[in-house]
C-alpha atoms as a PDB file:
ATOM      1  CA  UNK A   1      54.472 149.726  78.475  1.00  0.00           C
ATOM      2  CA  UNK A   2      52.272 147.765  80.331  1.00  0.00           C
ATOM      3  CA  UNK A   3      51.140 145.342  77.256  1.00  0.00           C
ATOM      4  CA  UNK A   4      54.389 144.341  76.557  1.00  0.00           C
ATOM      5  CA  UNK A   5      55.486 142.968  80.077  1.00  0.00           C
ATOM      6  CA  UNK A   6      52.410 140.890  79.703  1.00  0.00           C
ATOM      7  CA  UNK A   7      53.397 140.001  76.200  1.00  0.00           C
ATOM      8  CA  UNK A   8      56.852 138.416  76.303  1.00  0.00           C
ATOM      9  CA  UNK A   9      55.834 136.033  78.883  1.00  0.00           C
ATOM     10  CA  UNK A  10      53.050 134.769  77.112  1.00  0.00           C
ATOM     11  CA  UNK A  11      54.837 134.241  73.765  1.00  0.00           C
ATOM     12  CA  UNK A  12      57.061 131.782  75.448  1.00  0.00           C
ATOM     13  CA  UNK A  13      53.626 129.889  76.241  1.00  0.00           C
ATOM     14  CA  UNK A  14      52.421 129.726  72.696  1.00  0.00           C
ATOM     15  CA  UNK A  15      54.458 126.442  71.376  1.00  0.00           C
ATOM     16  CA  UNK A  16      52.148 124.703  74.152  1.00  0.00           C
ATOM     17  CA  UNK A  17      48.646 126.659  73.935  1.00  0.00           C
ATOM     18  CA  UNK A  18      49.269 126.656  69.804  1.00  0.00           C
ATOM     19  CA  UNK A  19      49.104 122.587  69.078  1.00  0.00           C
ATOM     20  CA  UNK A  20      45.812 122.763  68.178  1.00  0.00           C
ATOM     21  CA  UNK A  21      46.458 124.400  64.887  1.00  0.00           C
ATOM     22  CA  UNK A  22      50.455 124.759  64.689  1.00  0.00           C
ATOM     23  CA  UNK A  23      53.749 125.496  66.936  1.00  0.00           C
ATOM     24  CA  UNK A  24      54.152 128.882  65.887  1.00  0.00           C
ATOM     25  CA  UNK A  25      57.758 130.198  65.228  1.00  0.00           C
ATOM     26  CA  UNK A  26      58.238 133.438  67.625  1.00  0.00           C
ATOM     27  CA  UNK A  27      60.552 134.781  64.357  1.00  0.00           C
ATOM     28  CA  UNK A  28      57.390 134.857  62.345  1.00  0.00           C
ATOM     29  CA  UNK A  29      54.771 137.069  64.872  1.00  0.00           C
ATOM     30  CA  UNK A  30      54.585 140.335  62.709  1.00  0.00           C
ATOM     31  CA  UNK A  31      52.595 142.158  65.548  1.00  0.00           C
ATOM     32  CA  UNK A  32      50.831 141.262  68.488  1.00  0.00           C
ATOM     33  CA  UNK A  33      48.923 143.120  70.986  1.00  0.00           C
ATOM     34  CA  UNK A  34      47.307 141.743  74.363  1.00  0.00           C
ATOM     35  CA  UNK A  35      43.356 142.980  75.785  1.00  0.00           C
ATOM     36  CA  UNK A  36      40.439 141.777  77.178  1.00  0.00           C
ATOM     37  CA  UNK A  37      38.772 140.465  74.333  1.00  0.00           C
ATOM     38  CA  UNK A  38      35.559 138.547  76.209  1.00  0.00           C
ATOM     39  CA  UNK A  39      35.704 141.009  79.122  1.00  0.00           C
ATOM     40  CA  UNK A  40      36.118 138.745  81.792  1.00  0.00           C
ATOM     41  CA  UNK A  41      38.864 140.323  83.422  1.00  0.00           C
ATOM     42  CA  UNK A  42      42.111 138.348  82.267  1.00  0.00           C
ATOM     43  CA  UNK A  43      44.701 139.370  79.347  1.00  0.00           C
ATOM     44  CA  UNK A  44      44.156 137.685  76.117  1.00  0.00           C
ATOM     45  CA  UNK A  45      46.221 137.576  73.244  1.00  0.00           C
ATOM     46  CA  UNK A  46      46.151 138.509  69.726  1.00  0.00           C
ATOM     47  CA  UNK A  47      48.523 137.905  67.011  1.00  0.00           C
ATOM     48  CA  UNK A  48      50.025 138.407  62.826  1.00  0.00           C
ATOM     49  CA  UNK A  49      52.028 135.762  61.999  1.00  0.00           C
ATOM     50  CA  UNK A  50      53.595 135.239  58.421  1.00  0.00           C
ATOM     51  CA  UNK A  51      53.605 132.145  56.261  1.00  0.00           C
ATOM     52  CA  UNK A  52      56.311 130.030  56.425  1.00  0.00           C
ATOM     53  CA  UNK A  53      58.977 130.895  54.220  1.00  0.00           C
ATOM     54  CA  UNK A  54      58.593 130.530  50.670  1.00  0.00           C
ATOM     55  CA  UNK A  55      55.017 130.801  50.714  1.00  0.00           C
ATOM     56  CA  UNK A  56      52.890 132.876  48.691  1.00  0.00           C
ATOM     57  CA  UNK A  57      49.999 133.341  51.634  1.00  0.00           C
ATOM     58  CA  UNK A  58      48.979 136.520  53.462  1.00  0.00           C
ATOM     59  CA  UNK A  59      49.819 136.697  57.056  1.00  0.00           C
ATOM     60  CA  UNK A  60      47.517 134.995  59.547  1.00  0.00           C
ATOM     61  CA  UNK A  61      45.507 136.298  62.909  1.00  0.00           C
ATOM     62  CA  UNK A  62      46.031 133.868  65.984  1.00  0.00           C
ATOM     63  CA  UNK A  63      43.229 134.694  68.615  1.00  0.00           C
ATOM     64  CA  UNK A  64      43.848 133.609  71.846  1.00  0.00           C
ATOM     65  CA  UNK A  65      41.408 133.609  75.414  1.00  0.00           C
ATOM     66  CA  UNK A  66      43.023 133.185  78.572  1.00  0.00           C
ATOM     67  CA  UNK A  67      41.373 130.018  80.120  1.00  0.00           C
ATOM     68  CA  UNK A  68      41.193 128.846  83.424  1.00  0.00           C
ATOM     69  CA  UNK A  69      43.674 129.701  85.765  1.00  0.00           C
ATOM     70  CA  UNK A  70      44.502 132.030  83.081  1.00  0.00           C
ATOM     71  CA  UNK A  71      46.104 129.788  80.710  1.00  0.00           C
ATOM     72  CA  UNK A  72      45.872 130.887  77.232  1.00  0.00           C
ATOM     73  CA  UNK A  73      43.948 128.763  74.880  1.00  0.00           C
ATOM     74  CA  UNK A  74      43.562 129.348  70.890  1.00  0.00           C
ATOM     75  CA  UNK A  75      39.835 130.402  69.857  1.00  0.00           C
ATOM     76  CA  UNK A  76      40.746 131.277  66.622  1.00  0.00           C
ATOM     77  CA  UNK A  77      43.256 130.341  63.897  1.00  0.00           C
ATOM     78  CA  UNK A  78      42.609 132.190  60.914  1.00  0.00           C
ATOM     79  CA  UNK A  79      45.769 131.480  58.024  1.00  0.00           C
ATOM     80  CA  UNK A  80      46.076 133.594  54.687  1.00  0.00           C
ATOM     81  CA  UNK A  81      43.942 136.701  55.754  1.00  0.00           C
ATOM     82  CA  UNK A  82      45.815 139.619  56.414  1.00  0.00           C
ATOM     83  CA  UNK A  83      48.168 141.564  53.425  1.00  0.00           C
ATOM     84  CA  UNK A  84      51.409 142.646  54.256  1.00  0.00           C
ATOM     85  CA  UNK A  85      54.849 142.374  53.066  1.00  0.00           C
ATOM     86  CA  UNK A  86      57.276 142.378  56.736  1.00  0.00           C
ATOM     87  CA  UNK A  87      60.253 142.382  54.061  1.00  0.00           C
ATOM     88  CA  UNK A  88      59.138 145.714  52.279  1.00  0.00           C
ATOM     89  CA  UNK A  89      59.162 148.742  54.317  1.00  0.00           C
ATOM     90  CA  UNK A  90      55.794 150.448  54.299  1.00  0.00           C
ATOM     91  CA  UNK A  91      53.844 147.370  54.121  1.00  0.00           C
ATOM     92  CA  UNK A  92      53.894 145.457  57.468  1.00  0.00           C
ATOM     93  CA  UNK A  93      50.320 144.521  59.045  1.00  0.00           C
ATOM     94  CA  UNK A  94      49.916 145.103  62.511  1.00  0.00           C
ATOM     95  CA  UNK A  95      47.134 145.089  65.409  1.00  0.00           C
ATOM     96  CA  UNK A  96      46.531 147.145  67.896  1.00  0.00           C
ATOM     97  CA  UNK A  97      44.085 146.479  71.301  1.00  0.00           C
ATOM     98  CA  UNK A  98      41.460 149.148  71.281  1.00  0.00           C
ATOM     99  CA  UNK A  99      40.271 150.401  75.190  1.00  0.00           C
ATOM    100  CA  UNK A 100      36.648 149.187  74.030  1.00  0.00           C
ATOM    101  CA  UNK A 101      38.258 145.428  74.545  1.00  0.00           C
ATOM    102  CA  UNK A 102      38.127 145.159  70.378  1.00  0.00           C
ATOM    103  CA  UNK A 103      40.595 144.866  67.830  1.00  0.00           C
ATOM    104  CA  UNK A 104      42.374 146.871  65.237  1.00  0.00           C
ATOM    105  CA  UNK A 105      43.951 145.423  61.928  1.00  0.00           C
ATOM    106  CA  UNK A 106      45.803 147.598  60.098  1.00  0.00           C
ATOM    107  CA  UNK A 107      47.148 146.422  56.426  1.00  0.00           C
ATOM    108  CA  UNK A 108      48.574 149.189  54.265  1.00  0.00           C
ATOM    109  CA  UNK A 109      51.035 150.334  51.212  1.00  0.00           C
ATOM    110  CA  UNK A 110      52.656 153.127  52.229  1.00  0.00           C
ATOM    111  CA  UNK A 111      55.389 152.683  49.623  1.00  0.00           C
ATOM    112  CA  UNK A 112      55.552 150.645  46.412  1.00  0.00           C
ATOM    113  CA  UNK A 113      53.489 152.298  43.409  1.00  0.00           C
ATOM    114  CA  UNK A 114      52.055 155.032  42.793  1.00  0.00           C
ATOM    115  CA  UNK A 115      48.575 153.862  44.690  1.00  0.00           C
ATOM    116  CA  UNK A 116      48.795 154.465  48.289  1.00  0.00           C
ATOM    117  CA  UNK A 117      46.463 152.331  50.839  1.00  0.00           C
ATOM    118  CA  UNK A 118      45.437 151.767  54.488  1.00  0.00           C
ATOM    119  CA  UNK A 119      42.810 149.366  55.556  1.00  0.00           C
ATOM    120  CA  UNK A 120      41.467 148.882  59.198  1.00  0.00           C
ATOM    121  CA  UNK A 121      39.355 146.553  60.435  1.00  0.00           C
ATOM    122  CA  UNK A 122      37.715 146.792  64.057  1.00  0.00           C
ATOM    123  CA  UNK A 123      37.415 143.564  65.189  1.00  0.00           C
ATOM    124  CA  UNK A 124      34.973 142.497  68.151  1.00  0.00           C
ATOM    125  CA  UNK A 125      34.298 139.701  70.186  1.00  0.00           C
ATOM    126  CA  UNK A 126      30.661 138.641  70.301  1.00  0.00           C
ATOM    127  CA  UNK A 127      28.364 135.834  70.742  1.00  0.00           C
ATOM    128  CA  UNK A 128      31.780 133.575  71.195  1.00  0.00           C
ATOM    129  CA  UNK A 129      32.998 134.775  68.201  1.00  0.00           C
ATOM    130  CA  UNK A 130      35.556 137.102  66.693  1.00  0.00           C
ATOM    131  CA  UNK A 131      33.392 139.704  63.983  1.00  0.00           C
ATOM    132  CA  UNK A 132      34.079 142.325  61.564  1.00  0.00           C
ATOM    133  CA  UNK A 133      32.590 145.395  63.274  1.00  0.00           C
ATOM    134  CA  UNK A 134      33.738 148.263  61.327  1.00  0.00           C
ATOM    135  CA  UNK A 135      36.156 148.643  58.276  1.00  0.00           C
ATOM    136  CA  UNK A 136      38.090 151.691  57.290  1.00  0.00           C
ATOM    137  CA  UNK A 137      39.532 152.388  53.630  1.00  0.00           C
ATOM    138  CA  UNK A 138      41.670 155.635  52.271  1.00  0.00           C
ATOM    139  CA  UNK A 139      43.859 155.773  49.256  1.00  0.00           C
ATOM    140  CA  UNK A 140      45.450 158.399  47.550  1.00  0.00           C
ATOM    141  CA  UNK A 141      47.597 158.539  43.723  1.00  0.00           C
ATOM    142  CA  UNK A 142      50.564 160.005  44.552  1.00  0.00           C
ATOM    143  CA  UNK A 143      50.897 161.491  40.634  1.00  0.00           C
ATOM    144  CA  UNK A 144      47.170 162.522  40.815  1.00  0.00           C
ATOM    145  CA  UNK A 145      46.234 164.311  43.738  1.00  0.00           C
ATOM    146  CA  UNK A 146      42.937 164.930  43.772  1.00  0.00           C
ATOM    147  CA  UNK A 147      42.625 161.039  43.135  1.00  0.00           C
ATOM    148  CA  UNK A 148      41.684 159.977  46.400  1.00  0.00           C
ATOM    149  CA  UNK A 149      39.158 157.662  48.662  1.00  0.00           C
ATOM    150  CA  UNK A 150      38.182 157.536  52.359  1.00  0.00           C
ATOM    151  CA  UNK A 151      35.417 155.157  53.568  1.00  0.00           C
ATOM    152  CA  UNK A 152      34.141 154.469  57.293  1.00  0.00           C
ATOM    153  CA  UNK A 153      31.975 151.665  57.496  1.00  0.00           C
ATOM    154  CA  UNK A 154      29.851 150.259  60.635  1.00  0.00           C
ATOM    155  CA  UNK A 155      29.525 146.701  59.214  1.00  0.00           C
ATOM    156  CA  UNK A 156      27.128 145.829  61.875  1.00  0.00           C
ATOM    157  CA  UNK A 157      24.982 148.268  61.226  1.00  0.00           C
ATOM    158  CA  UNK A 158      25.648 148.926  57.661  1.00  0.00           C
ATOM    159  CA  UNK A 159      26.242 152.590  57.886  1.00  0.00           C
ATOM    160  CA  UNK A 160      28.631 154.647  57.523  1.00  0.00           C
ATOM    161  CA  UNK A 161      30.397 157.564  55.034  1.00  0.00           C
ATOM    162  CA  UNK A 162      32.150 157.025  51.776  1.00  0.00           C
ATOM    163  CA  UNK A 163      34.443 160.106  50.429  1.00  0.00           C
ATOM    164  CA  UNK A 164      32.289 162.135  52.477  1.00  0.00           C
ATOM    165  CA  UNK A 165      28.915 160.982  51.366  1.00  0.00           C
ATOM    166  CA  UNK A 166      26.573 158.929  53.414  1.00  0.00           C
ATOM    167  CA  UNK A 167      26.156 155.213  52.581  1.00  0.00           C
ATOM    168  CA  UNK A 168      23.963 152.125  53.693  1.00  0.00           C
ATOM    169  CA  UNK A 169      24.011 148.484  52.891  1.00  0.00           C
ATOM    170  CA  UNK A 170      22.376 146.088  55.265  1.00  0.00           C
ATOM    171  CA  UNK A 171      23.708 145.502  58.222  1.00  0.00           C
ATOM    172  CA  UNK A 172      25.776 142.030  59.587  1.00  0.00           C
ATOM    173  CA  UNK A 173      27.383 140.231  61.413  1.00  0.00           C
ATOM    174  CA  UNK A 174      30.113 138.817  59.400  1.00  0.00           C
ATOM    175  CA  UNK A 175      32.375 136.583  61.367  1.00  0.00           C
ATOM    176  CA  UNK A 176      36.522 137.588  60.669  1.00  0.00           C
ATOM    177  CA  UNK A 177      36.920 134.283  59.262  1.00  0.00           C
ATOM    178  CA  UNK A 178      34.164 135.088  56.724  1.00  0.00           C
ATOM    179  CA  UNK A 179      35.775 138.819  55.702  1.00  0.00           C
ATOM    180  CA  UNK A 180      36.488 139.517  52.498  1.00  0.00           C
ATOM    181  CA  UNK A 181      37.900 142.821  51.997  1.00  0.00           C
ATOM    182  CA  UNK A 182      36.225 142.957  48.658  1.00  0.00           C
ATOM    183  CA  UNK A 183      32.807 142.948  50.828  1.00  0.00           C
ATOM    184  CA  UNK A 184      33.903 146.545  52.028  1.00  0.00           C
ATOM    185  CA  UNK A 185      35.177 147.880  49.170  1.00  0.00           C
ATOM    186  CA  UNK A 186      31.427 147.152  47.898  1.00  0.00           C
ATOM    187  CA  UNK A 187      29.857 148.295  50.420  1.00  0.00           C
ATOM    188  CA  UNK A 188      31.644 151.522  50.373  1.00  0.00           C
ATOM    189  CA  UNK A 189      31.009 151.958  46.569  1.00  0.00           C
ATOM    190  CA  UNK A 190      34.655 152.095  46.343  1.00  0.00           C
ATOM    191  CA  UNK A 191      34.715 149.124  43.584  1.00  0.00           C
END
């Protein structure tokens, strides 16, 4: 797989490239996933990395550009943003590079309770900046079956379908260190 022979070289880079927020512990990346996020041509690098041990904070994103002469260089640090339990099976975050050159965070519960979740959010990279461009939501009760949701949003636009009815808020662009997954869940009608 070609992302991860471009991957394992780079994580041995990111105690250097990472002092501008933290040295980051390669024991704590959940997920990571390499792409093209400015479309210039080079490999970027994105990232989940859990708290440090102990703490009671959601997973951060680490967004990374490759610079010049293709040296990576943080462009985004976000801490406490994505859900996910790497110690629980059925609830580890991970994030995928999409071929548009965007990004896809995936948080879910596929296993405690009787509520069952998965979130995505397509990330994008415009005007310098990492956005929210679409969110996805569906949840099922596993003792009630007909108790379910499903939800596709275009947050930039502000349309999109919500358990299989059209729905429209106003459209934004809501920067990933803004998000609040409450804002979809509104949005969606699904509060």
């Amino acid at each position: 797989m070609p992302t991860r022979r471009l991957l394992l070289p780079m994580l041995f880079l990111l105690p250097t490239f990472a002092s501008a927020a933290e040295a980051i512990d390669p024991a704590h990346i959940v997920s990571a996933t390499t792409g093209d996020w400015n479309k210039d041509g080079d490999a970027d690098l994105a990232l989940i990395v859990r708290p440090a041990d102990g703490s009671d904070e959601d997973n951060g994103i680490y967004l990374y550009l490759a610079g010049k002469n293709g040296a990576l260089e943080l462009k985004s640090a976000i801490p406490n943003k994505v859900w996910g339990r790497v110690e629980v099976a059925g609830q580890t975050p991970s994030i995928e590079a999409l071929p548009s050159g965007s990004l896809l965070i995936i948080s879910h519960n596929d296993s405690v309770g009787r509520d069952r979740w998965e979130q995505k959010l397509t990330v994008a990279y415009r005007n310098f900046e990492f956005v929210v461009a679409g969110y996805t939501y569906s949840s099922y009760d596993t003792l009630d079956p007909d108790n379910t949701a499903q939800c596709d949003l275009n947050v930039l636009t502000g349309k999109g379908n919500s358990n299989d009815k059209p729905v429209a808020t106003k459209g934004e662009l809501v920067l990933l260190k803004d998000w609040n997954d409450d804002r979809g869940q509104k949005a969606c009608v699904l509060q």
